[in-house]
C-alpha atoms as a PDB file:
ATOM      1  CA  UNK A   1     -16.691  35.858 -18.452  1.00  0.00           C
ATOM      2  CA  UNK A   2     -17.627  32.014 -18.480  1.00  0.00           C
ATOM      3  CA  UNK A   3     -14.520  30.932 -19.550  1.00  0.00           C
ATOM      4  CA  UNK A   4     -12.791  33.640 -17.089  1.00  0.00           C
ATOM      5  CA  UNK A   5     -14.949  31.900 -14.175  1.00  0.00           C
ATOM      6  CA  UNK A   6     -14.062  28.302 -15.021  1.00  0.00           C
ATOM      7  CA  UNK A   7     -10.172  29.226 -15.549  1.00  0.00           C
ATOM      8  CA  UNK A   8     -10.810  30.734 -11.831  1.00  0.00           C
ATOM      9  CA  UNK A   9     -12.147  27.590 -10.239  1.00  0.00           C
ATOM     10  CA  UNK A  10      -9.640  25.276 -12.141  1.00  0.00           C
ATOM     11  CA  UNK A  11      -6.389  27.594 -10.407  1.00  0.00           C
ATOM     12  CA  UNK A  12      -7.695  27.447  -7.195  1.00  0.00           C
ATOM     13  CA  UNK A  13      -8.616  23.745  -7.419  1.00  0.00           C
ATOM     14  CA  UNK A  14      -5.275  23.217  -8.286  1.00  0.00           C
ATOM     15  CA  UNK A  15      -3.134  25.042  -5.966  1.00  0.00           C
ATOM     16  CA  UNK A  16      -5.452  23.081  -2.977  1.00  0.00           C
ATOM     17  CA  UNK A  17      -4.635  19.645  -5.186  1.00  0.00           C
ATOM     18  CA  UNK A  18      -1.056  21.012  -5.129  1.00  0.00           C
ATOM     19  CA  UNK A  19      -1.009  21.339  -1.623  1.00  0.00           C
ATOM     20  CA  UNK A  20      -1.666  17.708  -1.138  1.00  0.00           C
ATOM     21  CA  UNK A  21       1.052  17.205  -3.482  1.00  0.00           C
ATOM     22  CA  UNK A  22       3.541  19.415  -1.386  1.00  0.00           C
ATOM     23  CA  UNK A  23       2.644  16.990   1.818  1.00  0.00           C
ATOM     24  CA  UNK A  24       3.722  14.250  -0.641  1.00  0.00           C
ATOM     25  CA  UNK A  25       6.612  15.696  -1.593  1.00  0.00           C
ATOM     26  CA  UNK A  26       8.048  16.372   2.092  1.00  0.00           C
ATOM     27  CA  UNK A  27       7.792  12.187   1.575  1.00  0.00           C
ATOM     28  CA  UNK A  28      10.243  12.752  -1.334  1.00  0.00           C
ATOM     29  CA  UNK A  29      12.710  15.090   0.137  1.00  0.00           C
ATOM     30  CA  UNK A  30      13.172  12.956   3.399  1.00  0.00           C
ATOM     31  CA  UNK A  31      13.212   9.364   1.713  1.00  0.00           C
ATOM     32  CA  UNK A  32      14.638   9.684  -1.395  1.00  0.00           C
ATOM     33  CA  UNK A  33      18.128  10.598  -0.258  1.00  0.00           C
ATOM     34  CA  UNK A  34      18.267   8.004   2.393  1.00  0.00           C
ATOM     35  CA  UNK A  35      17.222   5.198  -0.587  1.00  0.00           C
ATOM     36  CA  UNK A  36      13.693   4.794   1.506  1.00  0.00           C
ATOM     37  CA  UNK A  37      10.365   3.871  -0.342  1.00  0.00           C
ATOM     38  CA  UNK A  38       8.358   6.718  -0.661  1.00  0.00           C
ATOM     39  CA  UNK A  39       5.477   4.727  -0.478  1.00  0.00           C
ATOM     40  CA  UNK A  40       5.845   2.477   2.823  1.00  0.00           C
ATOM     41  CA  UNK A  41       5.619   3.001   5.714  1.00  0.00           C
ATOM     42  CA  UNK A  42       3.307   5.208   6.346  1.00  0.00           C
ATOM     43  CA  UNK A  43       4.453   8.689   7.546  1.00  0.00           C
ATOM     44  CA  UNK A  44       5.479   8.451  10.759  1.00  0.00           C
ATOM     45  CA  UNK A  45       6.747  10.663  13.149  1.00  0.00           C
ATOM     46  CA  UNK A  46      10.859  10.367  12.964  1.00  0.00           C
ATOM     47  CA  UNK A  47      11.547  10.725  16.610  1.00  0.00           C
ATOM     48  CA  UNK A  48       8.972   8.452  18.533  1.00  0.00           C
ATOM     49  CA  UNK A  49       8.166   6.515  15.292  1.00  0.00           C
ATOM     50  CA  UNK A  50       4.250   6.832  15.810  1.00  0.00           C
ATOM     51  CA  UNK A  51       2.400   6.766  12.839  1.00  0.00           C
ATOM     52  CA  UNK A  52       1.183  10.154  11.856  1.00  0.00           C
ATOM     53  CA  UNK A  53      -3.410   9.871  11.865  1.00  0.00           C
ATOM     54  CA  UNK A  54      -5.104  11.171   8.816  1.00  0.00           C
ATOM     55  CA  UNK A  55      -6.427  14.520  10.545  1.00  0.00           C
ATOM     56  CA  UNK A  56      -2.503  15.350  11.355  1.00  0.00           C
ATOM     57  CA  UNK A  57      -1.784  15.050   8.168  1.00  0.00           C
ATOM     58  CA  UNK A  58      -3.706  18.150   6.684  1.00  0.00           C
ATOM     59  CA  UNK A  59      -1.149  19.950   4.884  1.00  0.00           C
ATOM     60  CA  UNK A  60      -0.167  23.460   6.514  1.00  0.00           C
ATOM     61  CA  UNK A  61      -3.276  23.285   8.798  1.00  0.00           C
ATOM     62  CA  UNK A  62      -2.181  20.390  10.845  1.00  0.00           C
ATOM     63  CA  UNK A  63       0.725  22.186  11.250  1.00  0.00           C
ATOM     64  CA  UNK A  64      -0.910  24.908  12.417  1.00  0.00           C
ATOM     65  CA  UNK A  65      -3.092  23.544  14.746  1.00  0.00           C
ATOM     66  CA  UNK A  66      -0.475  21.489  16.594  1.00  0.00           C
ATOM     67  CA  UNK A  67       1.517  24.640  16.969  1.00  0.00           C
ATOM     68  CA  UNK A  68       4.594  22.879  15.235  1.00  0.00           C
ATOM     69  CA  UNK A  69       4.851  20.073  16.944  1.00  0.00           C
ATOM     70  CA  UNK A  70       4.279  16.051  17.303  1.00  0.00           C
ATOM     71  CA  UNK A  71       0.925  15.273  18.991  1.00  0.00           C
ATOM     72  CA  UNK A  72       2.768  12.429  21.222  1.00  0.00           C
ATOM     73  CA  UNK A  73       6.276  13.822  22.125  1.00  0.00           C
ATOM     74  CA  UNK A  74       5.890  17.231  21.313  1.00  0.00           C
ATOM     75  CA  UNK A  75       9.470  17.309  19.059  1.00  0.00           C
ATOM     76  CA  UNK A  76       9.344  20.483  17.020  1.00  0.00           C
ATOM     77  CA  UNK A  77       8.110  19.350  13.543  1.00  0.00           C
ATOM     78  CA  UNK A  78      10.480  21.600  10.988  1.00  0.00           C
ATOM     79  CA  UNK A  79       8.761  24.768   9.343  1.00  0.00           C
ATOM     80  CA  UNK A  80      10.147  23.445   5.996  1.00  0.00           C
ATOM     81  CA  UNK A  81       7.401  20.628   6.274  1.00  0.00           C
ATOM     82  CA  UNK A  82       4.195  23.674   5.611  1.00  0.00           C
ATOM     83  CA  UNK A  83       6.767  25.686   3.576  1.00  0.00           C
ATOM     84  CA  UNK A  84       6.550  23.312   0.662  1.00  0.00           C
ATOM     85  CA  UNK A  85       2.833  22.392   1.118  1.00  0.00           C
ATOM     86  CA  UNK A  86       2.065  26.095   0.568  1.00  0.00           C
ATOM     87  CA  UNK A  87       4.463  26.740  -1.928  1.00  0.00           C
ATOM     88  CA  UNK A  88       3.753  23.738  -4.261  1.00  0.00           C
ATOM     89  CA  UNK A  89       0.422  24.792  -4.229  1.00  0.00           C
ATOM     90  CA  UNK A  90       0.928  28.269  -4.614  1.00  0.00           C
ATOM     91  CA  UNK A  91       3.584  26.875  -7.647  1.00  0.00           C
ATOM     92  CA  UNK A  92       0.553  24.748  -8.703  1.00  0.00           C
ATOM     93  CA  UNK A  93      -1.693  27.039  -9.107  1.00  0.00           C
ATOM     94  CA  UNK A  94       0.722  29.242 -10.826  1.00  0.00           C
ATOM     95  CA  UNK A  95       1.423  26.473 -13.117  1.00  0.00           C
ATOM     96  CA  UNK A  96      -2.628  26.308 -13.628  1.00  0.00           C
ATOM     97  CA  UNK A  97      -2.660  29.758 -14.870  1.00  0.00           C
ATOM     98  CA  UNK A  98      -0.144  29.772 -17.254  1.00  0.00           C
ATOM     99  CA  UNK A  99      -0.843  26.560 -18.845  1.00  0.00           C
ATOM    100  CA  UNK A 100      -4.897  25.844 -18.674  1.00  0.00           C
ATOM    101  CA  UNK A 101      -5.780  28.802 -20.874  1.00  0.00           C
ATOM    102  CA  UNK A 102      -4.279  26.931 -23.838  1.00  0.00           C
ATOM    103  CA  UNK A 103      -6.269  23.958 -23.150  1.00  0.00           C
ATOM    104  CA  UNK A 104      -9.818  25.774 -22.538  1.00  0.00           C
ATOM    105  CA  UNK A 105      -9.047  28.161 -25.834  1.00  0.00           C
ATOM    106  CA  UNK A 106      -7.983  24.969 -28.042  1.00  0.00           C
ATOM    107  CA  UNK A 107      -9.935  24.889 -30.958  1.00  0.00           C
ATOM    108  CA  UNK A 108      -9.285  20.958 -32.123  1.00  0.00           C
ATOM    109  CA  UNK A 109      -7.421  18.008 -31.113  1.00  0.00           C
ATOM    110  CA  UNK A 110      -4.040  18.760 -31.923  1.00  0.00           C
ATOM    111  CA  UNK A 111      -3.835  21.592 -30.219  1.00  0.00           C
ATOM    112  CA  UNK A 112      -5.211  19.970 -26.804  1.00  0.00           C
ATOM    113  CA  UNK A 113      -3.280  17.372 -27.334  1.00  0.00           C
ATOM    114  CA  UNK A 114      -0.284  20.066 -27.289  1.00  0.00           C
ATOM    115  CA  UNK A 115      -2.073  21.696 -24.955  1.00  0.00           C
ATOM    116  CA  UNK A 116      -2.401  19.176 -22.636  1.00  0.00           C
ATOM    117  CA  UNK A 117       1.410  17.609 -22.962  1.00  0.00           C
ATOM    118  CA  UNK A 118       2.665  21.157 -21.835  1.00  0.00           C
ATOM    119  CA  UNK A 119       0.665  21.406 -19.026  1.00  0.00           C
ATOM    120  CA  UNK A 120       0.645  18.212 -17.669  1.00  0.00           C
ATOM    121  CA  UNK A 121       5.163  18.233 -18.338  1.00  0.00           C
ATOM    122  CA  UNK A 122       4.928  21.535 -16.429  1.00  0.00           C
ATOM    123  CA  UNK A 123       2.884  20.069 -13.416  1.00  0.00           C
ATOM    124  CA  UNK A 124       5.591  17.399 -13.169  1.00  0.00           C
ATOM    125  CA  UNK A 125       8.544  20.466 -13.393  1.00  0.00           C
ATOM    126  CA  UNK A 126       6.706  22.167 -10.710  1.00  0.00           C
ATOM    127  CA  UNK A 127       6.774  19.260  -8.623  1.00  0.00           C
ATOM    128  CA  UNK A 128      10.364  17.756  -9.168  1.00  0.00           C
ATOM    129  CA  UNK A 129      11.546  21.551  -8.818  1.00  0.00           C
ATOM    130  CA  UNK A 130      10.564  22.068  -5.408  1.00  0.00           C
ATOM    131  CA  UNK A 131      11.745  18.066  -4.386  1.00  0.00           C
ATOM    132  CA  UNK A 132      15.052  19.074  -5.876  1.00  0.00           C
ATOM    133  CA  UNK A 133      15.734  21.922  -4.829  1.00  0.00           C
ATOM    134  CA  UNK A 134      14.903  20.996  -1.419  1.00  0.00           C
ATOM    135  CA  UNK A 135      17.263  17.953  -1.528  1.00  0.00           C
ATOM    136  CA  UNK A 136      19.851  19.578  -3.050  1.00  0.00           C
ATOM    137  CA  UNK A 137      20.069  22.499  -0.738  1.00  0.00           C
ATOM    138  CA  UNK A 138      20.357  20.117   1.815  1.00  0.00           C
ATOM    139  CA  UNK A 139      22.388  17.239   0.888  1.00  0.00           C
ATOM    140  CA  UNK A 140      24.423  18.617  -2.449  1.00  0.00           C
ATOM    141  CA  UNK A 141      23.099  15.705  -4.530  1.00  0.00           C
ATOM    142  CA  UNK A 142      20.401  15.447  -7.319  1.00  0.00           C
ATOM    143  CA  UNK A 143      18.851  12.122  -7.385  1.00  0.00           C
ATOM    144  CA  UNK A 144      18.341  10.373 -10.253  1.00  0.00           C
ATOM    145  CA  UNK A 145      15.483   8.597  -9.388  1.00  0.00           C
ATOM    146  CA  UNK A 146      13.720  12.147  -9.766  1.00  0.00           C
ATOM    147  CA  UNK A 147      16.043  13.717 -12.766  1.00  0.00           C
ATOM    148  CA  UNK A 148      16.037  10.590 -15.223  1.00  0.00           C
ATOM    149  CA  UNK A 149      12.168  10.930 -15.487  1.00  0.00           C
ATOM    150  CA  UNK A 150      11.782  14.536 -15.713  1.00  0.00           C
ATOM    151  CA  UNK A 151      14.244  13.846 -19.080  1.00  0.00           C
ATOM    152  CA  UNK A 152      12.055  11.431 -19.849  1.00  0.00           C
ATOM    153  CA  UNK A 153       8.913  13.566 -19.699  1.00  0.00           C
ATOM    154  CA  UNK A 154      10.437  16.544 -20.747  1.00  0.00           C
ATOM    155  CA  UNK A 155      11.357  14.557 -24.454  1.00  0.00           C
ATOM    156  CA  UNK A 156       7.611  12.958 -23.944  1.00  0.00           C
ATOM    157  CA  UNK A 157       6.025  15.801 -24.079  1.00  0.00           C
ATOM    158  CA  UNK A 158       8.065  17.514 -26.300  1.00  0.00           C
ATOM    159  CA  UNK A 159       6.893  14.467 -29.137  1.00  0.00           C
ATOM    160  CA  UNK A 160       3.582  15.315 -28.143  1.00  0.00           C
ATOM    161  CA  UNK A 161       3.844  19.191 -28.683  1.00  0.00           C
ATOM    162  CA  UNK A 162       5.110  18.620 -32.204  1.00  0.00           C
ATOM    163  CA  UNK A 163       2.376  16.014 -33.079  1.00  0.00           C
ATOM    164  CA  UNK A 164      -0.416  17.876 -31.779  1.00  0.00           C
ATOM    165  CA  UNK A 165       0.939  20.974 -33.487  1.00  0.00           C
ATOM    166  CA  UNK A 166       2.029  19.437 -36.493  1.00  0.00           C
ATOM    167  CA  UNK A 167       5.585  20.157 -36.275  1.00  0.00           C
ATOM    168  CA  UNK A 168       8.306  18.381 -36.237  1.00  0.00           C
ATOM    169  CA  UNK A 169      10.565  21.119 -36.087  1.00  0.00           C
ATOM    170  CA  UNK A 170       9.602  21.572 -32.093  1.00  0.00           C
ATOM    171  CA  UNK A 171      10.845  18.321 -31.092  1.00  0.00           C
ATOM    172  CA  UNK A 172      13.821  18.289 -33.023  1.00  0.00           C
ATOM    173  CA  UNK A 173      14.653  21.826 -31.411  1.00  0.00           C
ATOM    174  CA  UNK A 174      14.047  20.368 -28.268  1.00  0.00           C
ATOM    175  CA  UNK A 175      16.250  17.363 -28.273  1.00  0.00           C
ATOM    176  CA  UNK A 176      19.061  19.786 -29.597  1.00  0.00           C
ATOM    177  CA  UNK A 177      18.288  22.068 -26.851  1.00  0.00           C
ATOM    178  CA  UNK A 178      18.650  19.337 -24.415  1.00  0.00           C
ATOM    179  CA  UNK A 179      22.064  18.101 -26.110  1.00  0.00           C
ATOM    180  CA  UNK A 180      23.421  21.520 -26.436  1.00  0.00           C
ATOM    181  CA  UNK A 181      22.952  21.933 -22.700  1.00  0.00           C
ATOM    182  CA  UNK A 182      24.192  18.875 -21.510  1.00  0.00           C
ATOM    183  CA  UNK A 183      27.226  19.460 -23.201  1.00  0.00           C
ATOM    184  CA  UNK A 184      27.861  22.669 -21.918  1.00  0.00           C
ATOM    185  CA  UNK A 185      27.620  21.494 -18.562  1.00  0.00           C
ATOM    186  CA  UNK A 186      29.772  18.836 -19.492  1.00  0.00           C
ATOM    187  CA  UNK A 187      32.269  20.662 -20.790  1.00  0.00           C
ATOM    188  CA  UNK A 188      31.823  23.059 -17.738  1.00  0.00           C
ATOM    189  CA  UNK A 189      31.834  19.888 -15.375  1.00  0.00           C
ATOM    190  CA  UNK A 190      35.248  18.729 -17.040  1.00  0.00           C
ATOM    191  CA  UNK A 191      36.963  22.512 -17.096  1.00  0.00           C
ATOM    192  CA  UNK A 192      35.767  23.689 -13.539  1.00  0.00           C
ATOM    193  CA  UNK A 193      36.651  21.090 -11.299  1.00  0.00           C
ATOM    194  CA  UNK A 194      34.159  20.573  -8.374  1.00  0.00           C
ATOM    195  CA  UNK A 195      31.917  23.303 -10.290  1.00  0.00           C
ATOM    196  CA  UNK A 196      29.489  21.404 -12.025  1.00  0.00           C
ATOM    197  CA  UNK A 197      28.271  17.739 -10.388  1.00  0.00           C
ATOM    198  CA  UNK A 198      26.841  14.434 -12.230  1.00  0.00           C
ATOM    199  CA  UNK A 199      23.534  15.132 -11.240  1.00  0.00           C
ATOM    200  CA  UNK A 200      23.949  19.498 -12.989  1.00  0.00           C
ATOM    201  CA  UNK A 201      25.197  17.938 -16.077  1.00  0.00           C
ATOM    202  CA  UNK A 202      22.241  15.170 -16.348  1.00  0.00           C
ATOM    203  CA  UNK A 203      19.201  18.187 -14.994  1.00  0.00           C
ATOM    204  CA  UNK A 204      20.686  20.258 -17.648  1.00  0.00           C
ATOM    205  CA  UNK A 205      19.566  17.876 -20.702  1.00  0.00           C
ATOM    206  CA  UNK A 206      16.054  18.073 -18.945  1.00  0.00           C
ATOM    207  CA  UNK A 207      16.149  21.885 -18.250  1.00  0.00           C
ATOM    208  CA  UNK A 208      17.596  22.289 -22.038  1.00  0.00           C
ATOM    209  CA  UNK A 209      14.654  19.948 -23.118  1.00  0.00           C
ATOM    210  CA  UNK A 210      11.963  22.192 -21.509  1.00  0.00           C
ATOM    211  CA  UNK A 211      13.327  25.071 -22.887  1.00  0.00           C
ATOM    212  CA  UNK A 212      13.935  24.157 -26.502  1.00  0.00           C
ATOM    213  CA  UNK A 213      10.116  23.088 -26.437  1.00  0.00           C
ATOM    214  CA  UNK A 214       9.307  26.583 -25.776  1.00  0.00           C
ATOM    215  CA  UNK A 215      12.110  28.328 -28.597  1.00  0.00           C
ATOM    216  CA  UNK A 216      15.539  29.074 -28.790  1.00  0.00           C
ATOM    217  CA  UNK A 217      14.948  32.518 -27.257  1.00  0.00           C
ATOM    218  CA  UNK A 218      13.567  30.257 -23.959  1.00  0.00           C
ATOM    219  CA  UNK A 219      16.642  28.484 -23.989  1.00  0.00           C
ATOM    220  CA  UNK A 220      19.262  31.298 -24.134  1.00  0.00           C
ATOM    221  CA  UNK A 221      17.426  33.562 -21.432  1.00  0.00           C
ATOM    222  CA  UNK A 222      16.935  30.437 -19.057  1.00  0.00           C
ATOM    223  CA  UNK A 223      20.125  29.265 -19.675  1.00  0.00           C
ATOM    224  CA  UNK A 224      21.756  32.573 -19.104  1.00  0.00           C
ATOM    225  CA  UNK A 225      19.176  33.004 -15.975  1.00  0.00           C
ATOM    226  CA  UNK A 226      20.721  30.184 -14.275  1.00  0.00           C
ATOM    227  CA  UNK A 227      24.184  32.038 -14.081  1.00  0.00           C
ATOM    228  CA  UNK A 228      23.036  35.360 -13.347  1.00  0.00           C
ATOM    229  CA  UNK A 229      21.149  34.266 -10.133  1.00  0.00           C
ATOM    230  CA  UNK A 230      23.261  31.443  -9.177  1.00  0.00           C
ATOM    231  CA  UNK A 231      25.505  34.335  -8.962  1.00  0.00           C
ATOM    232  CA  UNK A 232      24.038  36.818  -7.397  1.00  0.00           C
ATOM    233  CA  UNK A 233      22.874  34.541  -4.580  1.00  0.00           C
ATOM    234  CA  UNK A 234      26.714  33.123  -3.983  1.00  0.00           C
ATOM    235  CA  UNK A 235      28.243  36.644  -3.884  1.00  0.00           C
ATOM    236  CA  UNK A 236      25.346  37.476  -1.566  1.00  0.00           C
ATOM    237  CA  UNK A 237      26.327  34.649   0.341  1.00  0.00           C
ATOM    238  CA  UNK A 238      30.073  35.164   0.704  1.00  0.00           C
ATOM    239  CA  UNK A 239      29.753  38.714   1.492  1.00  0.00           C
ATOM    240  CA  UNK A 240      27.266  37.804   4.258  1.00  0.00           C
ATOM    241  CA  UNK A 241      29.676  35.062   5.810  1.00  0.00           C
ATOM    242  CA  UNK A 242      27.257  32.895   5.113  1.00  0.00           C
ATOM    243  CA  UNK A 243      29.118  30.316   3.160  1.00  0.00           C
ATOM    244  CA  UNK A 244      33.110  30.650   2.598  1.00  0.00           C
ATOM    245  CA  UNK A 245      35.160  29.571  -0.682  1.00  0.00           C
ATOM    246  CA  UNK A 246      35.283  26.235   0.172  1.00  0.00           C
ATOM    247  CA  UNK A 247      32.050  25.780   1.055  1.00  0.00           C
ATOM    248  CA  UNK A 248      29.745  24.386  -2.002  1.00  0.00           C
ATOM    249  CA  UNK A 249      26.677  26.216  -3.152  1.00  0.00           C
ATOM    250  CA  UNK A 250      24.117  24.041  -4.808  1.00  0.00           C
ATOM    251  CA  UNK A 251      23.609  25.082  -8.388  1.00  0.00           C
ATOM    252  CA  UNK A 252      20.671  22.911  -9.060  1.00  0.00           C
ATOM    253  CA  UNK A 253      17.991  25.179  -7.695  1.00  0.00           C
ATOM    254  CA  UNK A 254      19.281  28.260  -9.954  1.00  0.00           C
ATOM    255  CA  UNK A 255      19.039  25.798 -12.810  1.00  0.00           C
ATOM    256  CA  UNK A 256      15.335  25.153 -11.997  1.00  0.00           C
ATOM    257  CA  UNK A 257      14.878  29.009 -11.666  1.00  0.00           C
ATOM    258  CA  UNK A 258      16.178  29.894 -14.526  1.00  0.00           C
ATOM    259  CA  UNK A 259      14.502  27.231 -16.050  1.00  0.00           C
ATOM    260  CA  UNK A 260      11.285  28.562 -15.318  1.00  0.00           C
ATOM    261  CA  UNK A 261      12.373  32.156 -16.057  1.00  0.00           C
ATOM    262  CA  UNK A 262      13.240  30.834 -19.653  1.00  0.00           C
ATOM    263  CA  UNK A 263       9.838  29.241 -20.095  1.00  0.00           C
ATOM    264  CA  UNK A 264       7.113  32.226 -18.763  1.00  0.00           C
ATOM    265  CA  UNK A 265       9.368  34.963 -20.311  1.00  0.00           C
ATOM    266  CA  UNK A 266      12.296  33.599 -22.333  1.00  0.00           C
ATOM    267  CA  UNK A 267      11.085  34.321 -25.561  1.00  0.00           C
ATOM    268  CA  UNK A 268       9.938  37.523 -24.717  1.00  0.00           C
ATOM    269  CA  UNK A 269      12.912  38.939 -23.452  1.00  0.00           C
ATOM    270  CA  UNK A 270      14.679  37.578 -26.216  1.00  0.00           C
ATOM    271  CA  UNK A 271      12.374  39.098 -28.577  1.00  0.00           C
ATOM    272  CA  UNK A 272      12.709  42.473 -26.617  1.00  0.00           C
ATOM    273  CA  UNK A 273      16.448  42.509 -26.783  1.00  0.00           C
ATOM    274  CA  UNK A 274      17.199  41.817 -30.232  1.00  0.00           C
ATOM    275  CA  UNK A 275      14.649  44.058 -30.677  1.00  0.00           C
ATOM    276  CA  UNK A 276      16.598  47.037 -28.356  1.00  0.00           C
ATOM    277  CA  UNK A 277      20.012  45.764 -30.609  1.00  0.00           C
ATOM    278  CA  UNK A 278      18.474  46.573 -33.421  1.00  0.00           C
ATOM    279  CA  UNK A 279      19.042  42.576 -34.857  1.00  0.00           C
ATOM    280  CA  UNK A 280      15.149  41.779 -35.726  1.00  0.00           C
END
């Protein structure tokens, strides 16, 4: 019940901390593409360029309380801006639950050390998964200022899994994860012209990364994941006029997706259908 009570505290401490985050990473998702610091200036408002005070800056209640728009000029302020303070914490907090347990039930160093490298790779996912997607969705383009660390992370914590566990079997798997999707997306990339971009082929050695931390079952079902709703969403979209032929459909948001699929349930659904084909 302790234990229960302090795993409690931690998720909802964490999806308010992730919150905060989410108001950072509007930041991201306007600056990055334009080549902006993300640091300076301070947010500002992008119409009458008047800085934006501390107590407008409350993430989804400032919002709220200013009915949507600028406290000077009134310009509507986008609903995309509470969208993603709510839903990173909401992700964050999600994130909290699936990962802290490890951490609070470890029962010596190794294993928080593990423990710990998971969680704090999967805060970071979380994070660049919602800037991404964002970005991409709206310009077609996955910057590498954001996707060259999350490889870099990914592998990071991948090291540290297999150290704190003791095996080096883990990393190795994940690095070959990593390679084995990169080169599919490569190989898609070079076969499906104007499928596949730069920035899918270099997100898929992170996604593969993740993945092949968690098992090979993780990678196939995320892997897979990525197709099936990247799918479903474009013939959605074409049936619906939405988009046309011609028009290009982002691909790096059903990565993420199916990246996370892959890591809560991946090796359970694998499990459960070699299981069902009789192959176990």
């Amino acid at each position: 019940m302790a234990e229960m009570n302090v795993l409690t505290t931690l998720v909802v401490l964490t999806g308010v901390f992730g919150m905060l985050i989410g108001s950072f990473l509007n930041v991201v998702v306007h600056r990055v593409p334009a080549g902006v610091s993300v640091v300076t200036p301070a947010s500002r408002c992008p119409d009458c360029d008047t800085p934006i005070a501390p107590r407008d800056n409350v993430p989804v209640a400032s919002w709220v309380v200013l009915k949507g728009r600028c406290r000077h000029c009134r310009t509507p302020i986008s609903v995309v801006y509470p969208l993603v303070e709510l839903g990173t914490g909401v992700v964050f907090a999600g994130v909290a639950l699936l990962a802290l347990p490890a951490i609070l039930q470890a029962s010596s160093g190794g294993d928080v050390v593990a423990a710990a490298a998971r969680a704090l790779s999967l805060f970071w996912l979380a994070g660049a998964s919602i800037a991404l997607t964002v970005i991409d969705l709206r310009t077609h383009r996955l910057p590498n200022v954001i996707v060259y660390p999350t490889v870099i992370i990914a592998a990071t914590a991948a090291a540290l899994v297999a150290i704190g566990e003791g095996d080096v079997e883990v990393f190795a798997r994940a690095l070959a994860s990593g390679g084995i999707l990169f080169g599919v997306y490569l190989l898609l990339g070079l076969l499906w012209r104007g499928g596949m971009g730069l920035g899918d082929i270099k997100l898929a050695a992170a996604v593969g990364i993740y993945l092949g931390t968690v098992g090979w079952g993780a990678l196939l079902v995320g892997a897979f994941a990525a197709f099936v709703l990247g799918g479903i969403l474009s013939i959605l979209l074409l049936a619906t006029g939405v988009v046309n032929r011609k028009s290009g459909i982002p691909f790096g948001p059903w990565m993420l997706a199916g990246a996370w699929v892959g890591i809560i349930v991946g090796e359970q659904v694998f499990d459960a259908y070699v299981s069902f084909m009789g192959l176990g």
